[in-house]
N, C-alpha and C. Protein backbone atom coordinates (compact mmCIF):
# COMPACT_ATOMS: atom_id res chain seq x y z
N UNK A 1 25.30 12.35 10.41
CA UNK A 1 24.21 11.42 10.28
C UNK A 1 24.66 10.02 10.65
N UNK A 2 24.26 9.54 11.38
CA UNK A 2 23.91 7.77 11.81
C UNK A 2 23.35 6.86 10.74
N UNK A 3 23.66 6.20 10.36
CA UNK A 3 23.15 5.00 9.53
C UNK A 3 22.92 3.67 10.60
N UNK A 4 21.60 3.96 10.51
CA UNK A 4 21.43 2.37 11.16
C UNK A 4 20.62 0.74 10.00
N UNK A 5 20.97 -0.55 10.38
CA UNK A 5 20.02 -1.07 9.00
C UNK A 5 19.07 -1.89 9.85
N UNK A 6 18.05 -1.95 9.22
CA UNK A 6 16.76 -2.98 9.80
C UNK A 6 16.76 -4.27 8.54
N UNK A 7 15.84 -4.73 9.42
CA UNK A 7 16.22 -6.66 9.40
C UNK A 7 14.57 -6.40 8.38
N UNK A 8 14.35 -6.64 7.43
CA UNK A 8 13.28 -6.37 6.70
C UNK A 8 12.19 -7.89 6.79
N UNK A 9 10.87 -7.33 7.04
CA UNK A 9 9.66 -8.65 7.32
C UNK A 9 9.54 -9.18 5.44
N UNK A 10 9.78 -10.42 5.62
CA UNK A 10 9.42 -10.97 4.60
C UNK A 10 7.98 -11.13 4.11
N UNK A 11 7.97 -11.28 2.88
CA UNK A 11 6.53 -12.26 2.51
C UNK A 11 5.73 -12.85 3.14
N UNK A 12 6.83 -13.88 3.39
CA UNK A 12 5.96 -15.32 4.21
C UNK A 12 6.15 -14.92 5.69
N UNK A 13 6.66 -14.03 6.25
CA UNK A 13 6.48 -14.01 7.43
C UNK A 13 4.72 -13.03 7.38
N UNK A 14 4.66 -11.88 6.81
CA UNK A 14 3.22 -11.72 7.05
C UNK A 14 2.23 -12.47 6.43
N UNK A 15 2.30 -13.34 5.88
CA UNK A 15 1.41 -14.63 5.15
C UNK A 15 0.90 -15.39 6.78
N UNK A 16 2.24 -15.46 7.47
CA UNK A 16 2.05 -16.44 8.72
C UNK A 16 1.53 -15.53 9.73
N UNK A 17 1.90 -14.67 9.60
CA UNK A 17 1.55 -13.62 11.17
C UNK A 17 0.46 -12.74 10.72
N UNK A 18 0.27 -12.72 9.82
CA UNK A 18 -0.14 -11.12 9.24
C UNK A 18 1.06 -9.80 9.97
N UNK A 19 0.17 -8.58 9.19
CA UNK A 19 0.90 -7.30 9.95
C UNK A 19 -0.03 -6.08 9.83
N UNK A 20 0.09 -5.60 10.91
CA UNK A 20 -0.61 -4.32 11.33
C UNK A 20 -0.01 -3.10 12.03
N UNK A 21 -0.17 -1.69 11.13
CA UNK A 21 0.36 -0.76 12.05
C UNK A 21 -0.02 0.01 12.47
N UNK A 22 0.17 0.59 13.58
CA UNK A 22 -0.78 1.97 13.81
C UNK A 22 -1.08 3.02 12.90
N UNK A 23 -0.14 3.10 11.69
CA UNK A 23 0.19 3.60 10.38
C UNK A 23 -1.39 3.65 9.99
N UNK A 24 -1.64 2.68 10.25
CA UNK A 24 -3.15 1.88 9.59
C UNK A 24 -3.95 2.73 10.15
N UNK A 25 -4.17 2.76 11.54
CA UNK A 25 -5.34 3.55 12.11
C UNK A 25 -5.50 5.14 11.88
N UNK A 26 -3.82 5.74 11.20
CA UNK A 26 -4.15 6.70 10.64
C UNK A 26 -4.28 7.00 9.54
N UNK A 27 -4.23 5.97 8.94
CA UNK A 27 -5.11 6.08 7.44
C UNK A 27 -6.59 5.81 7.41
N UNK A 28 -7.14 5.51 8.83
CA UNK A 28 -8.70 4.65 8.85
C UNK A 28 -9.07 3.59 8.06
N UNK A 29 -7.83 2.79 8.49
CA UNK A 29 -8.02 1.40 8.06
C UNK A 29 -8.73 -0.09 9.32
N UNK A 30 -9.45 -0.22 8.98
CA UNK A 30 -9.75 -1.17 10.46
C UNK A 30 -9.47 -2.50 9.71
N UNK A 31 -8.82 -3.40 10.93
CA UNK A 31 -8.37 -4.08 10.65
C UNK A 31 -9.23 -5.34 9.57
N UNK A 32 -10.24 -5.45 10.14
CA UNK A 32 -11.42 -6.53 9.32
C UNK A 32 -11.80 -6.13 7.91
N UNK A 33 -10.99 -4.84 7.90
CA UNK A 33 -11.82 -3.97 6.49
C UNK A 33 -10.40 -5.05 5.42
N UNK A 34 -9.53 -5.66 5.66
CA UNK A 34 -8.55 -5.95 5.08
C UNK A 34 -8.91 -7.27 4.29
N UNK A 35 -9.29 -7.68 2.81
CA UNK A 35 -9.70 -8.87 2.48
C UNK A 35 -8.60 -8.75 1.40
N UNK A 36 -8.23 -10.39 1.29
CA UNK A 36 -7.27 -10.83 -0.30
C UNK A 36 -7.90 -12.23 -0.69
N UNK A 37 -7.73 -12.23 -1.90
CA UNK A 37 -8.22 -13.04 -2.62
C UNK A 37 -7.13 -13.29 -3.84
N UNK A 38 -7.40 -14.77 -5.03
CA UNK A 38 -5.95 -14.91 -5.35
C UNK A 38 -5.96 -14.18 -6.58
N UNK A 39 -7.16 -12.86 -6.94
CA UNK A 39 -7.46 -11.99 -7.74
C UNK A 39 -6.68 -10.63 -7.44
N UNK A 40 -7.07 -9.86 -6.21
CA UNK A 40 -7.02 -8.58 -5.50
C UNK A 40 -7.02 -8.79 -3.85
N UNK A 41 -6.49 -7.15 -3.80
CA UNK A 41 -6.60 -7.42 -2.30
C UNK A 41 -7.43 -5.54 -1.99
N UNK A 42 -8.43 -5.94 -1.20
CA UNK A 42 -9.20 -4.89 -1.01
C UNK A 42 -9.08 -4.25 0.63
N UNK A 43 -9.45 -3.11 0.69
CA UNK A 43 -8.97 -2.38 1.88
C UNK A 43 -9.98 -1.07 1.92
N UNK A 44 -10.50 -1.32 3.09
CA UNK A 44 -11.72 0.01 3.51
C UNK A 44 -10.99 0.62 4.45
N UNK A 45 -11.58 2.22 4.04
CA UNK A 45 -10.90 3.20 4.83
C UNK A 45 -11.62 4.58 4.79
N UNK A 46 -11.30 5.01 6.21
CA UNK A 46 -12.01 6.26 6.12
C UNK A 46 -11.21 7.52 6.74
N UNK A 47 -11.21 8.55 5.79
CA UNK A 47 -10.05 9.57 6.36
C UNK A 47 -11.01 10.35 7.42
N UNK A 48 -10.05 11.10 8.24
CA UNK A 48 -10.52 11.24 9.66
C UNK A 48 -10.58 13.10 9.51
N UNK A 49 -10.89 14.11 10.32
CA UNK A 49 -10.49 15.11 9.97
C UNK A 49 -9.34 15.85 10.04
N UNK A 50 -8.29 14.95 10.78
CA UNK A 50 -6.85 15.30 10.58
C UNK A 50 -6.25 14.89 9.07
N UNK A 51 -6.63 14.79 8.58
CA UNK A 51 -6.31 14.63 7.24
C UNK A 51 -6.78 15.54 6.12
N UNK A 52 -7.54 16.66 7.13
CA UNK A 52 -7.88 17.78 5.76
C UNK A 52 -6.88 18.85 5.74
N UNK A 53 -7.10 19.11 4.06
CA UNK A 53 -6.17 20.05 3.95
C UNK A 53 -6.83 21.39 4.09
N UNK A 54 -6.36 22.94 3.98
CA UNK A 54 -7.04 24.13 4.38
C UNK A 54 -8.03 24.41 3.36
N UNK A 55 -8.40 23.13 2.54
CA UNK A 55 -9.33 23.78 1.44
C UNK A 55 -10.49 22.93 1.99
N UNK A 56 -10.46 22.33 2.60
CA UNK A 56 -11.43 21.48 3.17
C UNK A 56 -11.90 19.67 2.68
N UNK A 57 -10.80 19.30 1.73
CA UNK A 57 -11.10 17.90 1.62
C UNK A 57 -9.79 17.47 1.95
N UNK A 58 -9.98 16.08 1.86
CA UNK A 58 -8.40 15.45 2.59
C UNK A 58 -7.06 15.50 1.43
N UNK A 59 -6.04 15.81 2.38
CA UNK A 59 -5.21 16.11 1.22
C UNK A 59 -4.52 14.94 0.66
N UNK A 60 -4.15 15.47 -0.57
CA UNK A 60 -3.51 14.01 -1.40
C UNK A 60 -2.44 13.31 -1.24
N UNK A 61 -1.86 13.90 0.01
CA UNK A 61 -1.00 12.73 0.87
C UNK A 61 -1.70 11.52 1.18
N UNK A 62 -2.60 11.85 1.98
CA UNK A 62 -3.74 10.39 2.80
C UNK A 62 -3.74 9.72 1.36
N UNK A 63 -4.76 10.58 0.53
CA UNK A 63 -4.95 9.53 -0.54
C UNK A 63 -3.32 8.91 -1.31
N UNK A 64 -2.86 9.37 -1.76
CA UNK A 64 -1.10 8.99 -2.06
C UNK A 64 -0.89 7.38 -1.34
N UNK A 65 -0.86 7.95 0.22
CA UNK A 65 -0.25 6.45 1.40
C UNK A 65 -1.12 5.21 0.85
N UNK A 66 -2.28 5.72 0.82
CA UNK A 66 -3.50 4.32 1.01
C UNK A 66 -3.32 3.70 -0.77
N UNK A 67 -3.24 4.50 -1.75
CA UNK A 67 -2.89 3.59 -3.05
C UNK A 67 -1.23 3.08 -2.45
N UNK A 68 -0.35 4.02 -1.99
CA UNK A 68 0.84 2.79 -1.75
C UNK A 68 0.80 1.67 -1.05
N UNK A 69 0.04 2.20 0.07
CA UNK A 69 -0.50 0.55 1.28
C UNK A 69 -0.56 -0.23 -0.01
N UNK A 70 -1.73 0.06 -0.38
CA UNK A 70 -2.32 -1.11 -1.31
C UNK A 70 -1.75 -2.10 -2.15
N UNK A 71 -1.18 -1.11 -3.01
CA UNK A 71 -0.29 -1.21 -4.40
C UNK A 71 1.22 -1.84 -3.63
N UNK A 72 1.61 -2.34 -2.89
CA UNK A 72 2.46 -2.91 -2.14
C UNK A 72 2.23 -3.91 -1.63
N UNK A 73 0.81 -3.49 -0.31
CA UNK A 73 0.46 -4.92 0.02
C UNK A 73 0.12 -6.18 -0.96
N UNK A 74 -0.59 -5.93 -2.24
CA UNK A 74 -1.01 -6.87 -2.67
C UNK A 74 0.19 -7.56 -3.18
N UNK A 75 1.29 -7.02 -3.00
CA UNK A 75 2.45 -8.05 -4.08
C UNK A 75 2.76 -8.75 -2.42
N UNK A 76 2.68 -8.66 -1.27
CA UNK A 76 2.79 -9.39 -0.28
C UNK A 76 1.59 -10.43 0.18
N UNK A 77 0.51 -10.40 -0.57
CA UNK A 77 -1.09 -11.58 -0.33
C UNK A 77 -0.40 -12.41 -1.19
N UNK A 78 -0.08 -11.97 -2.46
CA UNK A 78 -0.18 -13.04 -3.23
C UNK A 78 1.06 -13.57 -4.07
N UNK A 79 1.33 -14.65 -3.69
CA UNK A 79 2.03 -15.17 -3.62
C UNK A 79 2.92 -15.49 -5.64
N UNK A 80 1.41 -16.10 -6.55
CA UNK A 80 1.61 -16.55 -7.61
C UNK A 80 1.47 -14.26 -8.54
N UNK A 81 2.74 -14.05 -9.08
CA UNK A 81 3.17 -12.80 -9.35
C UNK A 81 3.53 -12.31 -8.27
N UNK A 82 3.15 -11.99 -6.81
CA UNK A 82 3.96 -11.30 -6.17
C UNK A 82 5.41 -12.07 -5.69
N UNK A 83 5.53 -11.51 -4.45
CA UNK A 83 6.66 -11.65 -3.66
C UNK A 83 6.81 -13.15 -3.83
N UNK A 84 7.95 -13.75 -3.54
CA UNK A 84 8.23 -15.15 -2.46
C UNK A 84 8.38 -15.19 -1.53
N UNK A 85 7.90 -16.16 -0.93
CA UNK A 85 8.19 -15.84 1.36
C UNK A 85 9.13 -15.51 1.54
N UNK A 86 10.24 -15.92 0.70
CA UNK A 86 11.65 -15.29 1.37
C UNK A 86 12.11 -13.86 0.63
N UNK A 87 11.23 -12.83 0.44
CA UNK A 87 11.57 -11.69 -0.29
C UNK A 87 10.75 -10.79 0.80
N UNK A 88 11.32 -9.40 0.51
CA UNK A 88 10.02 -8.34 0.85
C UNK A 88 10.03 -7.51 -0.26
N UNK A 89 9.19 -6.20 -0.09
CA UNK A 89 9.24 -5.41 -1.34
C UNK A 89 9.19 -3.82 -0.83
N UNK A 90 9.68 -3.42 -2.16
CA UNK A 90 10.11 -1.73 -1.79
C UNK A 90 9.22 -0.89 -2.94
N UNK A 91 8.74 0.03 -2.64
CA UNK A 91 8.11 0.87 -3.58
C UNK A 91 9.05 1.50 -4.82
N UNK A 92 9.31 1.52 -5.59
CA UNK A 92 10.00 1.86 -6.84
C UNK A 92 9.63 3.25 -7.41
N UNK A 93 8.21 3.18 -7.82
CA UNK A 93 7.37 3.67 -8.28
C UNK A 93 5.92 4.11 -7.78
N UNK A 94 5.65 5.65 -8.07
CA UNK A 94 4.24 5.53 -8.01
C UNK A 94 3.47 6.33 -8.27
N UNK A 95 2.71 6.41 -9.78
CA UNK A 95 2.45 7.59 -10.30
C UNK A 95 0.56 7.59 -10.25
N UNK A 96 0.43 8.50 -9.84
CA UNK A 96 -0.67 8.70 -9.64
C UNK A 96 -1.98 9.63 -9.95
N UNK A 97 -2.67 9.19 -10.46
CA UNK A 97 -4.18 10.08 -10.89
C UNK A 97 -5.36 10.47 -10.30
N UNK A 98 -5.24 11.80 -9.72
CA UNK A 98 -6.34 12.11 -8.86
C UNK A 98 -7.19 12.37 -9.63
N UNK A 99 -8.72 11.83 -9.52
CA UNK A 99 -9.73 12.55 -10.09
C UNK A 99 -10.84 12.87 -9.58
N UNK A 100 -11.14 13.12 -8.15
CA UNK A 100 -11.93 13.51 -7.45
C UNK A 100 -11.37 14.05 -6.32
N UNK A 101 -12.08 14.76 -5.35
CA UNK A 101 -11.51 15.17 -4.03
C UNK A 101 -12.44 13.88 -3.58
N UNK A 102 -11.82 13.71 -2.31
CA UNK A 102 -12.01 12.57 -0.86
C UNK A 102 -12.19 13.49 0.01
N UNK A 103 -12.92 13.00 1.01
CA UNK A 103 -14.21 13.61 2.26
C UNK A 103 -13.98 12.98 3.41
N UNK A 104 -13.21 14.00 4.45
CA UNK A 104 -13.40 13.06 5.61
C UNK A 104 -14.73 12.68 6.37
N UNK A 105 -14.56 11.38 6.95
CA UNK A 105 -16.17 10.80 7.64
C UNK A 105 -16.34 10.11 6.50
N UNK A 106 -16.24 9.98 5.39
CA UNK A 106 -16.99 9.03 4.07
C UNK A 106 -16.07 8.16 4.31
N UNK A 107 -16.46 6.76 3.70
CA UNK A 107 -16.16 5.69 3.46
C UNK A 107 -15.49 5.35 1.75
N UNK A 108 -14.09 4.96 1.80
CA UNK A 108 -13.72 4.42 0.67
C UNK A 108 -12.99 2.72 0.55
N UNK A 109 -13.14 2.44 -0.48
CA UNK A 109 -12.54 1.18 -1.20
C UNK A 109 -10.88 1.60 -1.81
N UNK A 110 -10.17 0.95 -1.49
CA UNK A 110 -9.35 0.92 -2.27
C UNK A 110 -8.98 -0.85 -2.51
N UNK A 111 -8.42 -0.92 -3.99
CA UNK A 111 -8.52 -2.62 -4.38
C UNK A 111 -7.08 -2.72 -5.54
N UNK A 112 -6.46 -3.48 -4.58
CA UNK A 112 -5.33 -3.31 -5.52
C UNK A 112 -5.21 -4.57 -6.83
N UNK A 113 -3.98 -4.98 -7.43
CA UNK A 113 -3.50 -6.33 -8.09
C UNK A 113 -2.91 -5.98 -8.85
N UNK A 114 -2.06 -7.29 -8.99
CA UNK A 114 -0.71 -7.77 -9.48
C UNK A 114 -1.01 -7.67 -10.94
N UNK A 115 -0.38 -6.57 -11.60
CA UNK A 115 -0.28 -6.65 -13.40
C UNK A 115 0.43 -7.29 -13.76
N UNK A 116 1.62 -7.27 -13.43
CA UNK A 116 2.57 -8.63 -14.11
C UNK A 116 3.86 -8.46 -12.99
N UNK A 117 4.51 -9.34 -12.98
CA UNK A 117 6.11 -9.36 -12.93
C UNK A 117 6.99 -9.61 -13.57
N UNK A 118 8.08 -9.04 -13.39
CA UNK A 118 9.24 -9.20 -14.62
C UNK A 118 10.74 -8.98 -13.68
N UNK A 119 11.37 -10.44 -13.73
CA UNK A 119 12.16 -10.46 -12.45
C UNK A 119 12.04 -9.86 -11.52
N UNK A 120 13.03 -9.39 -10.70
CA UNK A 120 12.36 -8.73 -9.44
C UNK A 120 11.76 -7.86 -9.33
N UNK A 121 11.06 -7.23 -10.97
CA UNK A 121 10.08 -6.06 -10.59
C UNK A 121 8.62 -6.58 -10.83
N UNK A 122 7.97 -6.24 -9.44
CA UNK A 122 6.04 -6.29 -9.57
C UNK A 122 5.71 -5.06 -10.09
N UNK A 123 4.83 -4.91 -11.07
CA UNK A 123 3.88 -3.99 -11.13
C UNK A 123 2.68 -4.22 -11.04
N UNK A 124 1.91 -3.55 -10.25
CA UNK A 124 0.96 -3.36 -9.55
C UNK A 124 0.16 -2.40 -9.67
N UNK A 125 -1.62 -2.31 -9.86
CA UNK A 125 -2.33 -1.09 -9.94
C UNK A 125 -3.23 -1.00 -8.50
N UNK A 126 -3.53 -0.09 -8.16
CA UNK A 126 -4.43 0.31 -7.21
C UNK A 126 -5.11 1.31 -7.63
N UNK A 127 -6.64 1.01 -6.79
CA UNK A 127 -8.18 2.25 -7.17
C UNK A 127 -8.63 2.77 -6.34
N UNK A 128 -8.92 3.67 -5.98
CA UNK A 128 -9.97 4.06 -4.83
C UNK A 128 -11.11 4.38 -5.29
N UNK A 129 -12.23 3.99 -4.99
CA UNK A 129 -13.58 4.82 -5.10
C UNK A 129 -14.46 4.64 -3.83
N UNK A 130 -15.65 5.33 -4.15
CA UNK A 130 -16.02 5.87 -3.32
C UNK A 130 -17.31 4.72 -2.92
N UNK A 131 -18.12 5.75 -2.21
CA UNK A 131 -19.34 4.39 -1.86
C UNK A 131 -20.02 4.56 -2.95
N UNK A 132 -20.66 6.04 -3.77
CA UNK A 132 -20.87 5.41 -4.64
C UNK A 132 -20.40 5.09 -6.32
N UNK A 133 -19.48 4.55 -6.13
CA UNK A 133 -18.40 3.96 -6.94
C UNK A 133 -17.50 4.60 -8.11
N UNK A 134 -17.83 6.05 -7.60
CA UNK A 134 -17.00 7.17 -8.38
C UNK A 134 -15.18 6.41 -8.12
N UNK A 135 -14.46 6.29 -9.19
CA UNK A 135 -13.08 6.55 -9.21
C UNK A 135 -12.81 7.16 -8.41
N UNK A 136 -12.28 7.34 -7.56
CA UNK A 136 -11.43 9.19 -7.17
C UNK A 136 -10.20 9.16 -7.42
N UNK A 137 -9.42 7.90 -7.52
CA UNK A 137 -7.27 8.03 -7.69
C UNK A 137 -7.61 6.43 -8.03
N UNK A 138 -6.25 6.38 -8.75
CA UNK A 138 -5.80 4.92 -9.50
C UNK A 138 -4.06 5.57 -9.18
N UNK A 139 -3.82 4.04 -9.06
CA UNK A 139 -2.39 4.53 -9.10
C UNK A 139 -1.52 3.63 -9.82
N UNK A 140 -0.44 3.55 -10.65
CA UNK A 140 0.43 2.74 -11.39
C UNK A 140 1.64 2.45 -10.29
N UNK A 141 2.00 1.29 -9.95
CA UNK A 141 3.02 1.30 -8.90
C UNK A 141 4.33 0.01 -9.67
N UNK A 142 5.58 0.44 -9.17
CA UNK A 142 6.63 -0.48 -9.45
C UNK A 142 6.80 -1.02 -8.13
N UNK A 143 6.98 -2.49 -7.89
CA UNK A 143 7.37 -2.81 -6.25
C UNK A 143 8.74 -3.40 -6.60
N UNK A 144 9.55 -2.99 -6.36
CA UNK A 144 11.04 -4.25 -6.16
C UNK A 144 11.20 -5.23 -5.05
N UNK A 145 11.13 -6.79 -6.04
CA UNK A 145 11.44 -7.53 -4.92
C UNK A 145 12.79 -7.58 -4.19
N UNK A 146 12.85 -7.36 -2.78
CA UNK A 146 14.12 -7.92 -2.74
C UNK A 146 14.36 -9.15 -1.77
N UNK A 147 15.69 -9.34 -1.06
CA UNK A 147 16.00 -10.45 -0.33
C UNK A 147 16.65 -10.62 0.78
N UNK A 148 16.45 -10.09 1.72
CA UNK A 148 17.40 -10.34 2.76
C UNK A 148 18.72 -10.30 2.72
N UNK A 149 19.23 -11.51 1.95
CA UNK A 149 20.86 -11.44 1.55
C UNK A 149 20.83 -10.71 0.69
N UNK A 150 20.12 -9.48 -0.16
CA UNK A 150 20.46 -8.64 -1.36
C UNK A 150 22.03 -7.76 -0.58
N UNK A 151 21.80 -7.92 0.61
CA UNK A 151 22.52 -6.58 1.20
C UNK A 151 21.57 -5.93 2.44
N UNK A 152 21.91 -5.60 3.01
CA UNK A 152 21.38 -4.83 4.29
C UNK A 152 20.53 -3.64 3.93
N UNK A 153 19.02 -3.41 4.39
CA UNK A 153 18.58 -1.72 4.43
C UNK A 153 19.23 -0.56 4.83
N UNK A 154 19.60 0.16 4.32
CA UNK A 154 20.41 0.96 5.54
C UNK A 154 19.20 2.40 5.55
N UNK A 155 19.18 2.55 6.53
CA UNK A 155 18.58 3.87 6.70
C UNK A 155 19.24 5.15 7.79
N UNK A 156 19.03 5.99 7.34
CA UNK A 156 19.70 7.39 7.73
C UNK A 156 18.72 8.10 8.51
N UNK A 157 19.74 8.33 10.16
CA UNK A 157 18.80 8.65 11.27
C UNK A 157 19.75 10.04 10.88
N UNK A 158 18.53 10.91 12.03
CA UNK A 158 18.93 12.68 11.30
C UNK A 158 19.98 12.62 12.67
């Protein structure tokens, strides 16, 4: 195995640039659907039919990614509890409660925010519901801040 490390996007660099990934378009995220506020940060999305599982609703991966998008991004909007420009953040945690199946072609909300921080750990909740405003998943998330100089990412190519 190869270890290679990446140079990790800060805070304040997507504060200044924003960021978008194709990641996004396969979660059916469009880009305008993306609003923050210094409350929450909200995110529309619609799973596609590559995202069903053989029982016929989307499987709880899709839903899984889009509470982590969330439950992540928001410690990167906001500034007062989340991240600092000069940090990024790593998922820690993320426990999650399905309580509905999700439909591809339908339209969902997911809306995250900052519960507290406690040194470099954010915790963070995220919701999804539906259009009409059924729950379907909440998720409890840990984000670790970290720092650039913490030490290098290293990641393991196969």
């Amino acid at each position: 195995m190869l270890v290679n490390q990446i140079t990790p996007i800060t805070a304040g660099d997507i504060r200044r640039q924003g960021y978008k990934t194709s990641f996004d378009r396969h979660l059916g995220i469009a880009t305008e659907s993306i609003m923050a506020d210094k409350e929450k940060a909200v995110v529309k999305a619609t799973p596609q039919e590559t995202a069903l599982n053989p029982h016929g609703c989307v499987h709880g991966g899709w839903t899984a990614t889009l509470l982590d998008t969330v439950a992540g991004g928001v410690a990167y909007s906001h500034q007062t509890g989340g991240l600092e420009d000069s940090e990024y953040g790593l998922t820690r945690t993320l426990n999650i409660k399905f309580n509905a199946p999700v439909f591809a072609g339908q339209s969902y909300t997911c809306e995250g925010r900052i519960d507290r921080r406690e040194g470099n750990n954010i915790h963070t909740t995220a919701t999804i519901t539906d259009d009409n405003g059924t729950q379907v998943a909440t998720a409890v998330a840990l984000i670790k801040a970290r720092r650039p100089d913490y030490g290098a990412v290293e990641v393991l190519k196969p």
